[in-house]
C-alpha atoms as a PDB file:
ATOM      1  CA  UNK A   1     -26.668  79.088 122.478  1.00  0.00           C
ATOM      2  CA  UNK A   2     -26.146  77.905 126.039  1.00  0.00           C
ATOM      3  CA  UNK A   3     -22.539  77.906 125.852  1.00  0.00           C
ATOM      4  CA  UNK A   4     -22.230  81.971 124.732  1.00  0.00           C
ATOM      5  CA  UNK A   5     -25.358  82.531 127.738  1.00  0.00           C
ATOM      6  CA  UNK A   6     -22.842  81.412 129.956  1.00  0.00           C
ATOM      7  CA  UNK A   7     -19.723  83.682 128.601  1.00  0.00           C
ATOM      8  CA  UNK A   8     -22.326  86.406 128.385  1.00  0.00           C
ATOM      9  CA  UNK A   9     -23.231  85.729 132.566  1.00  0.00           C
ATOM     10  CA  UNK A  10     -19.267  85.780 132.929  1.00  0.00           C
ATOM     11  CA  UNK A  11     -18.135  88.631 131.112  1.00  0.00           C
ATOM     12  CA  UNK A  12     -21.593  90.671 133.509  1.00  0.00           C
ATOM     13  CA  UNK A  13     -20.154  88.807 136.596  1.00  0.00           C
ATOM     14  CA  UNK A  14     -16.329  90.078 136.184  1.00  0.00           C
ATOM     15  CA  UNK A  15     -16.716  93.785 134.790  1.00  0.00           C
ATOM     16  CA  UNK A  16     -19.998  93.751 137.768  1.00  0.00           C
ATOM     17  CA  UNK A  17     -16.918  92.716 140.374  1.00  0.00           C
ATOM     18  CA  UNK A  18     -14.216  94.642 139.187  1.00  0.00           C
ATOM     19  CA  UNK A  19     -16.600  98.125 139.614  1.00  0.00           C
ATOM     20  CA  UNK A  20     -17.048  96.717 143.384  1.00  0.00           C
ATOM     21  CA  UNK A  21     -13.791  98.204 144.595  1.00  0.00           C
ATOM     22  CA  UNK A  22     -12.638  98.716 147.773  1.00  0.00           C
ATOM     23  CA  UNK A  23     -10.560 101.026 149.921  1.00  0.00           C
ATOM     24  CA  UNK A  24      -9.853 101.949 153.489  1.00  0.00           C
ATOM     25  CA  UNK A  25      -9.718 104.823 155.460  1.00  0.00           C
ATOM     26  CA  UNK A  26      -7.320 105.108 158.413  1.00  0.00           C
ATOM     27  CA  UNK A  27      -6.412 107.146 161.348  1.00  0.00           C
ATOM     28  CA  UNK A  28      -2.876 105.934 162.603  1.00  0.00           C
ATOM     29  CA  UNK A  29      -1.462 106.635 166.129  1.00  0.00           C
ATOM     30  CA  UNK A  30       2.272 106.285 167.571  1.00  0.00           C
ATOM     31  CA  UNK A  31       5.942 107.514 168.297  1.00  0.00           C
ATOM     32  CA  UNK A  32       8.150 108.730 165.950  1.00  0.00           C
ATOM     33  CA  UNK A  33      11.830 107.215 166.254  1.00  0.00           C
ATOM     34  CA  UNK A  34      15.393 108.248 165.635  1.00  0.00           C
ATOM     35  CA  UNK A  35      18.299 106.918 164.230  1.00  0.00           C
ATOM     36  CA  UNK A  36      21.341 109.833 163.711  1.00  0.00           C
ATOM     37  CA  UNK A  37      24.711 111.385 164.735  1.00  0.00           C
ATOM     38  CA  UNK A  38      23.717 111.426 167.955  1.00  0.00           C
ATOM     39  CA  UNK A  39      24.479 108.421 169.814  1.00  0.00           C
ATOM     40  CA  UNK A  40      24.461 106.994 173.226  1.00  0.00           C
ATOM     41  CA  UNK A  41      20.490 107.648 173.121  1.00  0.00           C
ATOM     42  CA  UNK A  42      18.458 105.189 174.878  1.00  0.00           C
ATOM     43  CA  UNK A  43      15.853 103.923 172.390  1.00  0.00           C
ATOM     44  CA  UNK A  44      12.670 104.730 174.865  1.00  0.00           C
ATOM     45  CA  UNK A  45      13.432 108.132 175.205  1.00  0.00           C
ATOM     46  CA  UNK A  46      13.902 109.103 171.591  1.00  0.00           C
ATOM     47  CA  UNK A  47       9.826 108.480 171.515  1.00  0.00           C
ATOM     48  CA  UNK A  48       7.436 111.243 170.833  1.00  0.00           C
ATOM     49  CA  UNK A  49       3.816 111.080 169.979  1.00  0.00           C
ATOM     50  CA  UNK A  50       2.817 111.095 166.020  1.00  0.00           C
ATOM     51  CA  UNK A  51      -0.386 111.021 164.655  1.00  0.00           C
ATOM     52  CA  UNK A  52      -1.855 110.608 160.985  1.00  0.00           C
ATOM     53  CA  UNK A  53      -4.733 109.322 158.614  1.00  0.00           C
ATOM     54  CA  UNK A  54      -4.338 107.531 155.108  1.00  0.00           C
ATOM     55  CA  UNK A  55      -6.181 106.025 152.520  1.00  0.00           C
ATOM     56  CA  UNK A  56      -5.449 102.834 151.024  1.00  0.00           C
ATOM     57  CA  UNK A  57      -6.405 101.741 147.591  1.00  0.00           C
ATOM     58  CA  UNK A  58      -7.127  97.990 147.056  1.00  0.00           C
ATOM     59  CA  UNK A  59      -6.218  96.591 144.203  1.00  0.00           C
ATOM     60  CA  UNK A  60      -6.736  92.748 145.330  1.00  0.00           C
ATOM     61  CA  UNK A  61      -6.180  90.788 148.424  1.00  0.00           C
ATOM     62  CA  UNK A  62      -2.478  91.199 148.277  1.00  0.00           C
ATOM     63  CA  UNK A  63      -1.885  94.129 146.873  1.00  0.00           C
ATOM     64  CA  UNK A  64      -2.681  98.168 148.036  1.00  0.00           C
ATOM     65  CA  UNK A  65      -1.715 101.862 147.534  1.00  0.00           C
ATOM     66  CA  UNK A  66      -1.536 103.964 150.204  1.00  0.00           C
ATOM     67  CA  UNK A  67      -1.553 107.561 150.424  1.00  0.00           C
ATOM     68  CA  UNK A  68      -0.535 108.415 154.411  1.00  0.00           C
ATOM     69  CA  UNK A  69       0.227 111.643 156.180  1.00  0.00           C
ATOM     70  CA  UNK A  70       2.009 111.657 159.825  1.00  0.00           C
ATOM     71  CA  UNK A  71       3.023 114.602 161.934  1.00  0.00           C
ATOM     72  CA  UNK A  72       4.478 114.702 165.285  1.00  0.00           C
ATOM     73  CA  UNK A  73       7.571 115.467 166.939  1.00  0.00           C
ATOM     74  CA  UNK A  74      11.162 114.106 167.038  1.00  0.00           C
ATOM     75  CA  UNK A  75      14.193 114.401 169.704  1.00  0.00           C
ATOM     76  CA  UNK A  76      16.718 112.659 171.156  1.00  0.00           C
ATOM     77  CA  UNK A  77      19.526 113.589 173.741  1.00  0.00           C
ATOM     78  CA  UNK A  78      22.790 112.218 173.605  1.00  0.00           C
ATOM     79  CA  UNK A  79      26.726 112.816 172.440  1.00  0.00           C
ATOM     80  CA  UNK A  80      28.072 113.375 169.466  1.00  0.00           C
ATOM     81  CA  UNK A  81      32.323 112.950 169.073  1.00  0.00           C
ATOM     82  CA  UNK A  82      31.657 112.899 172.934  1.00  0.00           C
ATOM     83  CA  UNK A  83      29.691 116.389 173.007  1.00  0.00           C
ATOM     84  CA  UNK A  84      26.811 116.574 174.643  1.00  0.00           C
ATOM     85  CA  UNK A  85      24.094 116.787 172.330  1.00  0.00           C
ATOM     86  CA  UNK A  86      20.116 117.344 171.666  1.00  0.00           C
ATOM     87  CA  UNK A  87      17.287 118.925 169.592  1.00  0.00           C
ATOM     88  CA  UNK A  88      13.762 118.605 169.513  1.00  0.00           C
ATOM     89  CA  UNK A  89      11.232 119.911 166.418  1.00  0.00           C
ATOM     90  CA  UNK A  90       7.920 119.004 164.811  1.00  0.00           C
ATOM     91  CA  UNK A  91       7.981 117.042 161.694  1.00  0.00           C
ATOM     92  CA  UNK A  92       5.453 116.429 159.028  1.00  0.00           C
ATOM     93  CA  UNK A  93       6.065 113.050 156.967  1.00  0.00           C
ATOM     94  CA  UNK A  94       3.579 112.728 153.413  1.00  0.00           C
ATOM     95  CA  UNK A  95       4.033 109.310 151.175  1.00  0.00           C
ATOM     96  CA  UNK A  96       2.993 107.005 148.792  1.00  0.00           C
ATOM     97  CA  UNK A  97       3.152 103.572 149.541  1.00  0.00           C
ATOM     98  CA  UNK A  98       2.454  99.878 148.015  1.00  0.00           C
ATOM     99  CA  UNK A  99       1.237  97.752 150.392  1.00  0.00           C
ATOM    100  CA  UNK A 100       2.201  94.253 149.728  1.00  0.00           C
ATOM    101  CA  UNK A 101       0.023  91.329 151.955  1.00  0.00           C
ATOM    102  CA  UNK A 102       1.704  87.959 152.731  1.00  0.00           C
ATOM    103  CA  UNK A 103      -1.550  86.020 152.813  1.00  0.00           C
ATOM    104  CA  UNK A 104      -5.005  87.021 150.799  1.00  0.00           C
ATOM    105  CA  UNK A 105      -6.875  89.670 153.151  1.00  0.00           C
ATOM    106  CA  UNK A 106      -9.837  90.689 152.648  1.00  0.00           C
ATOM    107  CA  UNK A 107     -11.386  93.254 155.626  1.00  0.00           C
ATOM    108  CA  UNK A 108     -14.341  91.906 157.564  1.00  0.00           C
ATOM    109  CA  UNK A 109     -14.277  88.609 155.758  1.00  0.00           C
ATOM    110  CA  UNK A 110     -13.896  85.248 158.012  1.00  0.00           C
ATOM    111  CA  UNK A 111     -11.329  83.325 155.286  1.00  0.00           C
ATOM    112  CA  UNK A 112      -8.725  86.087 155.188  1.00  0.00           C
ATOM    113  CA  UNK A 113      -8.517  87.161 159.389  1.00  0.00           C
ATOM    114  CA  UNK A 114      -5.142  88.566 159.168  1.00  0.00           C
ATOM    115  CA  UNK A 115      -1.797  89.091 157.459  1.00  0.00           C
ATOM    116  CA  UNK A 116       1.746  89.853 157.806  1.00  0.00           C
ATOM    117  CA  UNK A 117       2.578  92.377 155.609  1.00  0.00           C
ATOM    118  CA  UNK A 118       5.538  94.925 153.932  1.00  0.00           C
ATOM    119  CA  UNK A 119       5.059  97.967 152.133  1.00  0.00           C
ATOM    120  CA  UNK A 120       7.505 100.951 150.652  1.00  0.00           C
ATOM    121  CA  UNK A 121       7.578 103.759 148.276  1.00  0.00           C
ATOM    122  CA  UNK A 122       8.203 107.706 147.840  1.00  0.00           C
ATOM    123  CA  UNK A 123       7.376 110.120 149.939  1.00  0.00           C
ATOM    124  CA  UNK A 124       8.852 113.952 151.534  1.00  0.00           C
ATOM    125  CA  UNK A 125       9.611 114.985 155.173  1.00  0.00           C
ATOM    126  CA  UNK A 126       9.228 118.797 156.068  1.00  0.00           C
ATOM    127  CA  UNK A 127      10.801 120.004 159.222  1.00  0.00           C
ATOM    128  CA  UNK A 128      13.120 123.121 160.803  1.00  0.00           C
ATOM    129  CA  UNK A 129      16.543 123.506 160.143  1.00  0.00           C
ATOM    130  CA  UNK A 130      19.277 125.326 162.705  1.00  0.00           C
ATOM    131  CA  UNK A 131      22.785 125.625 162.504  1.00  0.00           C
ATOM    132  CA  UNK A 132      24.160 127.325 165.750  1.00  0.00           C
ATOM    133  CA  UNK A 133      28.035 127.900 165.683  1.00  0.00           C
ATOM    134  CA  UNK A 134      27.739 128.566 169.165  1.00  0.00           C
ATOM    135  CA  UNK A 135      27.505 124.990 170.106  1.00  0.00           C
ATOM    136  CA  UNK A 136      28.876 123.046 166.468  1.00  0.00           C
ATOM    137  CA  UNK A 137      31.982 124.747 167.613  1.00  0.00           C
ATOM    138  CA  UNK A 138      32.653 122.739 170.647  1.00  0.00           C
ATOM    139  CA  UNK A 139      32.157 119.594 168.241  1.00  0.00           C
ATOM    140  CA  UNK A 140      34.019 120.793 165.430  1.00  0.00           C
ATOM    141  CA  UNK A 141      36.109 124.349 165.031  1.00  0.00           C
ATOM    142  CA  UNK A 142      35.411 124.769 161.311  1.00  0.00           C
ATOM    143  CA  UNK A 143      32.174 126.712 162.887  1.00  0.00           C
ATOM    144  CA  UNK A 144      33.935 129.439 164.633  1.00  0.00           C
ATOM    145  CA  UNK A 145      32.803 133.082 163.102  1.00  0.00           C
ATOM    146  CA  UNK A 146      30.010 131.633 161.221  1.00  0.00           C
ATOM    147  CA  UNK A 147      26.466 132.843 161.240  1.00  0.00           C
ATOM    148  CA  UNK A 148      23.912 131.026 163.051  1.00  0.00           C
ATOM    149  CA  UNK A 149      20.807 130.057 160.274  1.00  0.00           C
ATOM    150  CA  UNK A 150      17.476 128.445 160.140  1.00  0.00           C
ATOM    151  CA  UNK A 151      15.333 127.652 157.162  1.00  0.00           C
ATOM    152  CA  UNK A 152      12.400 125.000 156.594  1.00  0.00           C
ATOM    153  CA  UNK A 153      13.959 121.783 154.770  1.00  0.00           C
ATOM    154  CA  UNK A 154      11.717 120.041 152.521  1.00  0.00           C
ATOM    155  CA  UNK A 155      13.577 116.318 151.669  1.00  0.00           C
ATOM    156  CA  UNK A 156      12.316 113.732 149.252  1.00  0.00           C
ATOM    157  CA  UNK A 157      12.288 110.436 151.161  1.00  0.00           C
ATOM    158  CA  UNK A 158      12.126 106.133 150.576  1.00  0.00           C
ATOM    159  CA  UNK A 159       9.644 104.845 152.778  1.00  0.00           C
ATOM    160  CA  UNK A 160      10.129 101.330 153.616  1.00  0.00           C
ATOM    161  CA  UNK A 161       8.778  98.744 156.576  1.00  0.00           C
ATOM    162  CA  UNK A 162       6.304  95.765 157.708  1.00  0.00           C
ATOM    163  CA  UNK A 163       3.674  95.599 159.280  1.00  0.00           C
ATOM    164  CA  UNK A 164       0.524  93.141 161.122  1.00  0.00           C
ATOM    165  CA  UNK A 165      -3.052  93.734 160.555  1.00  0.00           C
ATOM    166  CA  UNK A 166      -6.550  91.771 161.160  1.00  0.00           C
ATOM    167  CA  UNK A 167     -10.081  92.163 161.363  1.00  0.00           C
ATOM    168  CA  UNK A 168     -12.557  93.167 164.237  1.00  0.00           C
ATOM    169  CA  UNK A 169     -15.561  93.802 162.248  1.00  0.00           C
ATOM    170  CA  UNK A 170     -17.278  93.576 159.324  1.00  0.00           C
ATOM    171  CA  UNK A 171     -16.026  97.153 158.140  1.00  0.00           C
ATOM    172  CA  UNK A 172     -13.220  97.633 160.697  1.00  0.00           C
ATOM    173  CA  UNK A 173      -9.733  96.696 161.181  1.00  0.00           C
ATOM    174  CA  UNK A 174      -6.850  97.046 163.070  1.00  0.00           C
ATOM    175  CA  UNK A 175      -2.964  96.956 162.848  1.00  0.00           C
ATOM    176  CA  UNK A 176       0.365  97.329 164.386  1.00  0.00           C
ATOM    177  CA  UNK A 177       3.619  98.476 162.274  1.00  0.00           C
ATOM    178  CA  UNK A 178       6.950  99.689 161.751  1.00  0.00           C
ATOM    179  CA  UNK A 179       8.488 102.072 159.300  1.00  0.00           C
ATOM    180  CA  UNK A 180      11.755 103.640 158.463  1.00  0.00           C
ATOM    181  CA  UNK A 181      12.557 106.741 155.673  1.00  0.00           C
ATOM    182  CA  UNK A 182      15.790 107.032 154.213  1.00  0.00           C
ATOM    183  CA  UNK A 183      15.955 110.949 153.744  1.00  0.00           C
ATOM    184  CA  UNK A 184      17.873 112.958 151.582  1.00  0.00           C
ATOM    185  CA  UNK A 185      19.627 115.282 153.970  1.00  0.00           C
ATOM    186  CA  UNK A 186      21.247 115.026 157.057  1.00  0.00           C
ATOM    187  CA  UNK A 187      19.591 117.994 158.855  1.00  0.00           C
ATOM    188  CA  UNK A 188      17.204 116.210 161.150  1.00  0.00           C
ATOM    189  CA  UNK A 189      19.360 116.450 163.972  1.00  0.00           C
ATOM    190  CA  UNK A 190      20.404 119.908 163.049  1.00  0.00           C
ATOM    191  CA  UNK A 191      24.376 118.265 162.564  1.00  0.00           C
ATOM    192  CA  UNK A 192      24.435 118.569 159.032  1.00  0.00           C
ATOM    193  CA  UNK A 193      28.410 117.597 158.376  1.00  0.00           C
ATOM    194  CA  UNK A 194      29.800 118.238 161.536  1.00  0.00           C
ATOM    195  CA  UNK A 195      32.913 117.051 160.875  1.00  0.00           C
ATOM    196  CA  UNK A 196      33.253 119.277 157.933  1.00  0.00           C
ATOM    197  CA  UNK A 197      36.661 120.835 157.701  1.00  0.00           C
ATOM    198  CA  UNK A 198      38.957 123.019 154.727  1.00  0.00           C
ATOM    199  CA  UNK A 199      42.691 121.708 154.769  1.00  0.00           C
ATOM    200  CA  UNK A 200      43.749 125.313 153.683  1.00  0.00           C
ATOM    201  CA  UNK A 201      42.159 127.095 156.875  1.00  0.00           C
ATOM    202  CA  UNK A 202      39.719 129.616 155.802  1.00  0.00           C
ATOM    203  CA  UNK A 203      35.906 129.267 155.474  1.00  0.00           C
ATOM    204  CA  UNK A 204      34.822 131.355 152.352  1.00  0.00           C
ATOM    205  CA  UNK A 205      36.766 128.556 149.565  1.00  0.00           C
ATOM    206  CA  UNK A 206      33.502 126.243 149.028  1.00  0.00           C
ATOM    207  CA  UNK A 207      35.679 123.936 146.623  1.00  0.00           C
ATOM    208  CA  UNK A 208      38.438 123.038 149.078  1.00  0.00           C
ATOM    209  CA  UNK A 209      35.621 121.787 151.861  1.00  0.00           C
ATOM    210  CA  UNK A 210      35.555 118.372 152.815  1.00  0.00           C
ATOM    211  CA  UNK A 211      32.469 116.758 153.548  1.00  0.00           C
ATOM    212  CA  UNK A 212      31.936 113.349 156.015  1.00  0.00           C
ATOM    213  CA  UNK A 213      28.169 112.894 154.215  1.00  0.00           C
ATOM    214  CA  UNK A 214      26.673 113.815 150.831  1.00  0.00           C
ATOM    215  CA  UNK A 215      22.940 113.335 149.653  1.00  0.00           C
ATOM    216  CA  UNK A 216      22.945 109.618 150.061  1.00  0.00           C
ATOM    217  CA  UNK A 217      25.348 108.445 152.976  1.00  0.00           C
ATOM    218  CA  UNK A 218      23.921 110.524 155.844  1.00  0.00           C
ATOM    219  CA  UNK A 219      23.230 109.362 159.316  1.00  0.00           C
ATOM    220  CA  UNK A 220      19.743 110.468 159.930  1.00  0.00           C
ATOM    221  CA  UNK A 221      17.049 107.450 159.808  1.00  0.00           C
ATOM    222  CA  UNK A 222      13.853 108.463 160.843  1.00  0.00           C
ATOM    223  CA  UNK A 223      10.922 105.980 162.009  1.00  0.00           C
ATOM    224  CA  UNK A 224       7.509 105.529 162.978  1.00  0.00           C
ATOM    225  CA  UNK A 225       6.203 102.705 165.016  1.00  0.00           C
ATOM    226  CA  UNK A 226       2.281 102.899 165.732  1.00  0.00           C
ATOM    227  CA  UNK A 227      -1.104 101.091 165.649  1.00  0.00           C
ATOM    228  CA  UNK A 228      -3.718 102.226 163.092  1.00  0.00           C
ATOM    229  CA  UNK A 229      -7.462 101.748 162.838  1.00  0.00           C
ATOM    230  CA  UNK A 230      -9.251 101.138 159.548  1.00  0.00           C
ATOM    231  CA  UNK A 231     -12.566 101.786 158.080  1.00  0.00           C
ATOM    232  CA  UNK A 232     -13.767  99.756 154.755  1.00  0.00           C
ATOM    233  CA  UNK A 233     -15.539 101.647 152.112  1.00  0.00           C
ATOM    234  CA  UNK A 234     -16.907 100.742 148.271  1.00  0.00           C
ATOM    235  CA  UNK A 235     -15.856 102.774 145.730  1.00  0.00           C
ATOM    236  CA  UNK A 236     -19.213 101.409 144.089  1.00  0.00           C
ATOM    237  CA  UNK A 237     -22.567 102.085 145.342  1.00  0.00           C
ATOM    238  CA  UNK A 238     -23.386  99.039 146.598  1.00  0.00           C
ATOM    239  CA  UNK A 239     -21.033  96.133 147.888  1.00  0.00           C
ATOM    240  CA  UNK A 240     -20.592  92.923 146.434  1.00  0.00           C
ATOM    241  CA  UNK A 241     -20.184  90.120 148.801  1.00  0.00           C
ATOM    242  CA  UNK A 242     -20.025  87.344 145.795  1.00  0.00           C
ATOM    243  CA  UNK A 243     -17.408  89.557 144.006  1.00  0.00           C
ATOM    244  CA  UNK A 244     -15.347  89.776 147.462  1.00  0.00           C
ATOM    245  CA  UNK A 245     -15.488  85.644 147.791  1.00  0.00           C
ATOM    246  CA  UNK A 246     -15.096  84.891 144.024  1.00  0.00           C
ATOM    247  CA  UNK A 247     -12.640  87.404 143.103  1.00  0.00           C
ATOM    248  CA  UNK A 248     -10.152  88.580 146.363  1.00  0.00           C
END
């Protein structure tokens, strides 16, 4: 009788701590970053401000999903095939992330302070698009007698970086990371194939075009580096401090 008392008290204790789950709510602030066709850009001045907010799922010490939205502005000034270059536009970044924790965190408690940690996923980038012959055609005279067009590019995206974060309260936290996104175009920098030429001369025979990129070997690498500040809830009514020592 004693023996199923105490599988009865352990069966209430675990399904009792696994309805004490956590997440976090977070407001992140930083500079976007650029990585492109245009080169000879000192890394400083491609910074612009970005801001965002996520929410982060815990699953256990080590493991998260996050759900993070970032907008802000890229730009960078520079050459490209020694023409001077630039552009400048607002960007807005949404993903989903797994958050993977080198060491067992826990927010607020005193055993689990800190942690390195990586994280990557899916996500999609939305931003303006222009192609303007008038200046392509100094790079590259394939753009001569073409029409200058904008449109609103919406690109799937792989998330990817690492990251450091640690408690300062009881509920609160802070952290400092870095992330990349591999997009699927190569429109960021509004030089989407400019060394796109047709060996036969004219502009109006799509199949005889020869492209430098395609959908996954372009040259435009967007980043974020920032700090972000974190707020613990319970997904529960009431927290469980023995389920966060016995079980995280």
């Amino acid at each position: 009788m004693r023996k199923i008392k105490l599988v009865f008290i352990a069966l209430l204790l675990t399904v009792s701590g696994f309805t004490q789950t956590t997440a976090d709510i977070g407001i992140w602030g930083g500079s976007s970053t650029y990585w492109g066709d245009v080169r000879e850009v000192p890394f400083m001045e491609t910074f612009n401000l970005n801001l965002g907010a996520y929410f982060r799922y815990n699953f256990n010490p080590r493991i998260g999903l996050r759900v993070m939205f970032l907008t802000g502005n890229f730009s960078a000034e520079g050459y490209t095939e020694d023409v001077e270059w630039d552009f400048g536009k607002m960007a807005q970044d949404l993903s989903l992330q797994i958050e993977i924790n080198y060491l067992k965190y826990i927010l607020g408690e005193k055993k689990t302070p800190f942690t390195p940690y990586i994280m990557g996923g899916v996500g999609m980038m939305f931003f303006p698009y222009t192609l303007d012959p008038a200046r392509l055609v100094l790079i590259n005279p394939y753009f001569a007698g073409q029409p200058q067009t904008e449109e609103s590019v919406v690109t799937p995206s792989i998330p990817f970086g690492f990251g450091f974060k640690f408690s300062i309260g009881r509920r609160l936290g802070i952290g400092l990371e870095y992330q990349l996104r591999k997009i699927i175009t190569d429109k960021l920098d509004d030089l989407d194939d400019p060394l796109t030429f047709n060996p036969n001369g004219t502009n109006n025979n799509e199949e005889t075009i020869i492209k430098y990129t395609d959908l996954l070997h372009n040259n435009d690498w967007p980043g974020y580096l920032g700090v972000h500040l974190v707020y613990k809830i319970y997904l529960s009514k009431n927290p469980c401090p023995a389920y966060d020592r016995k079980y995280w």
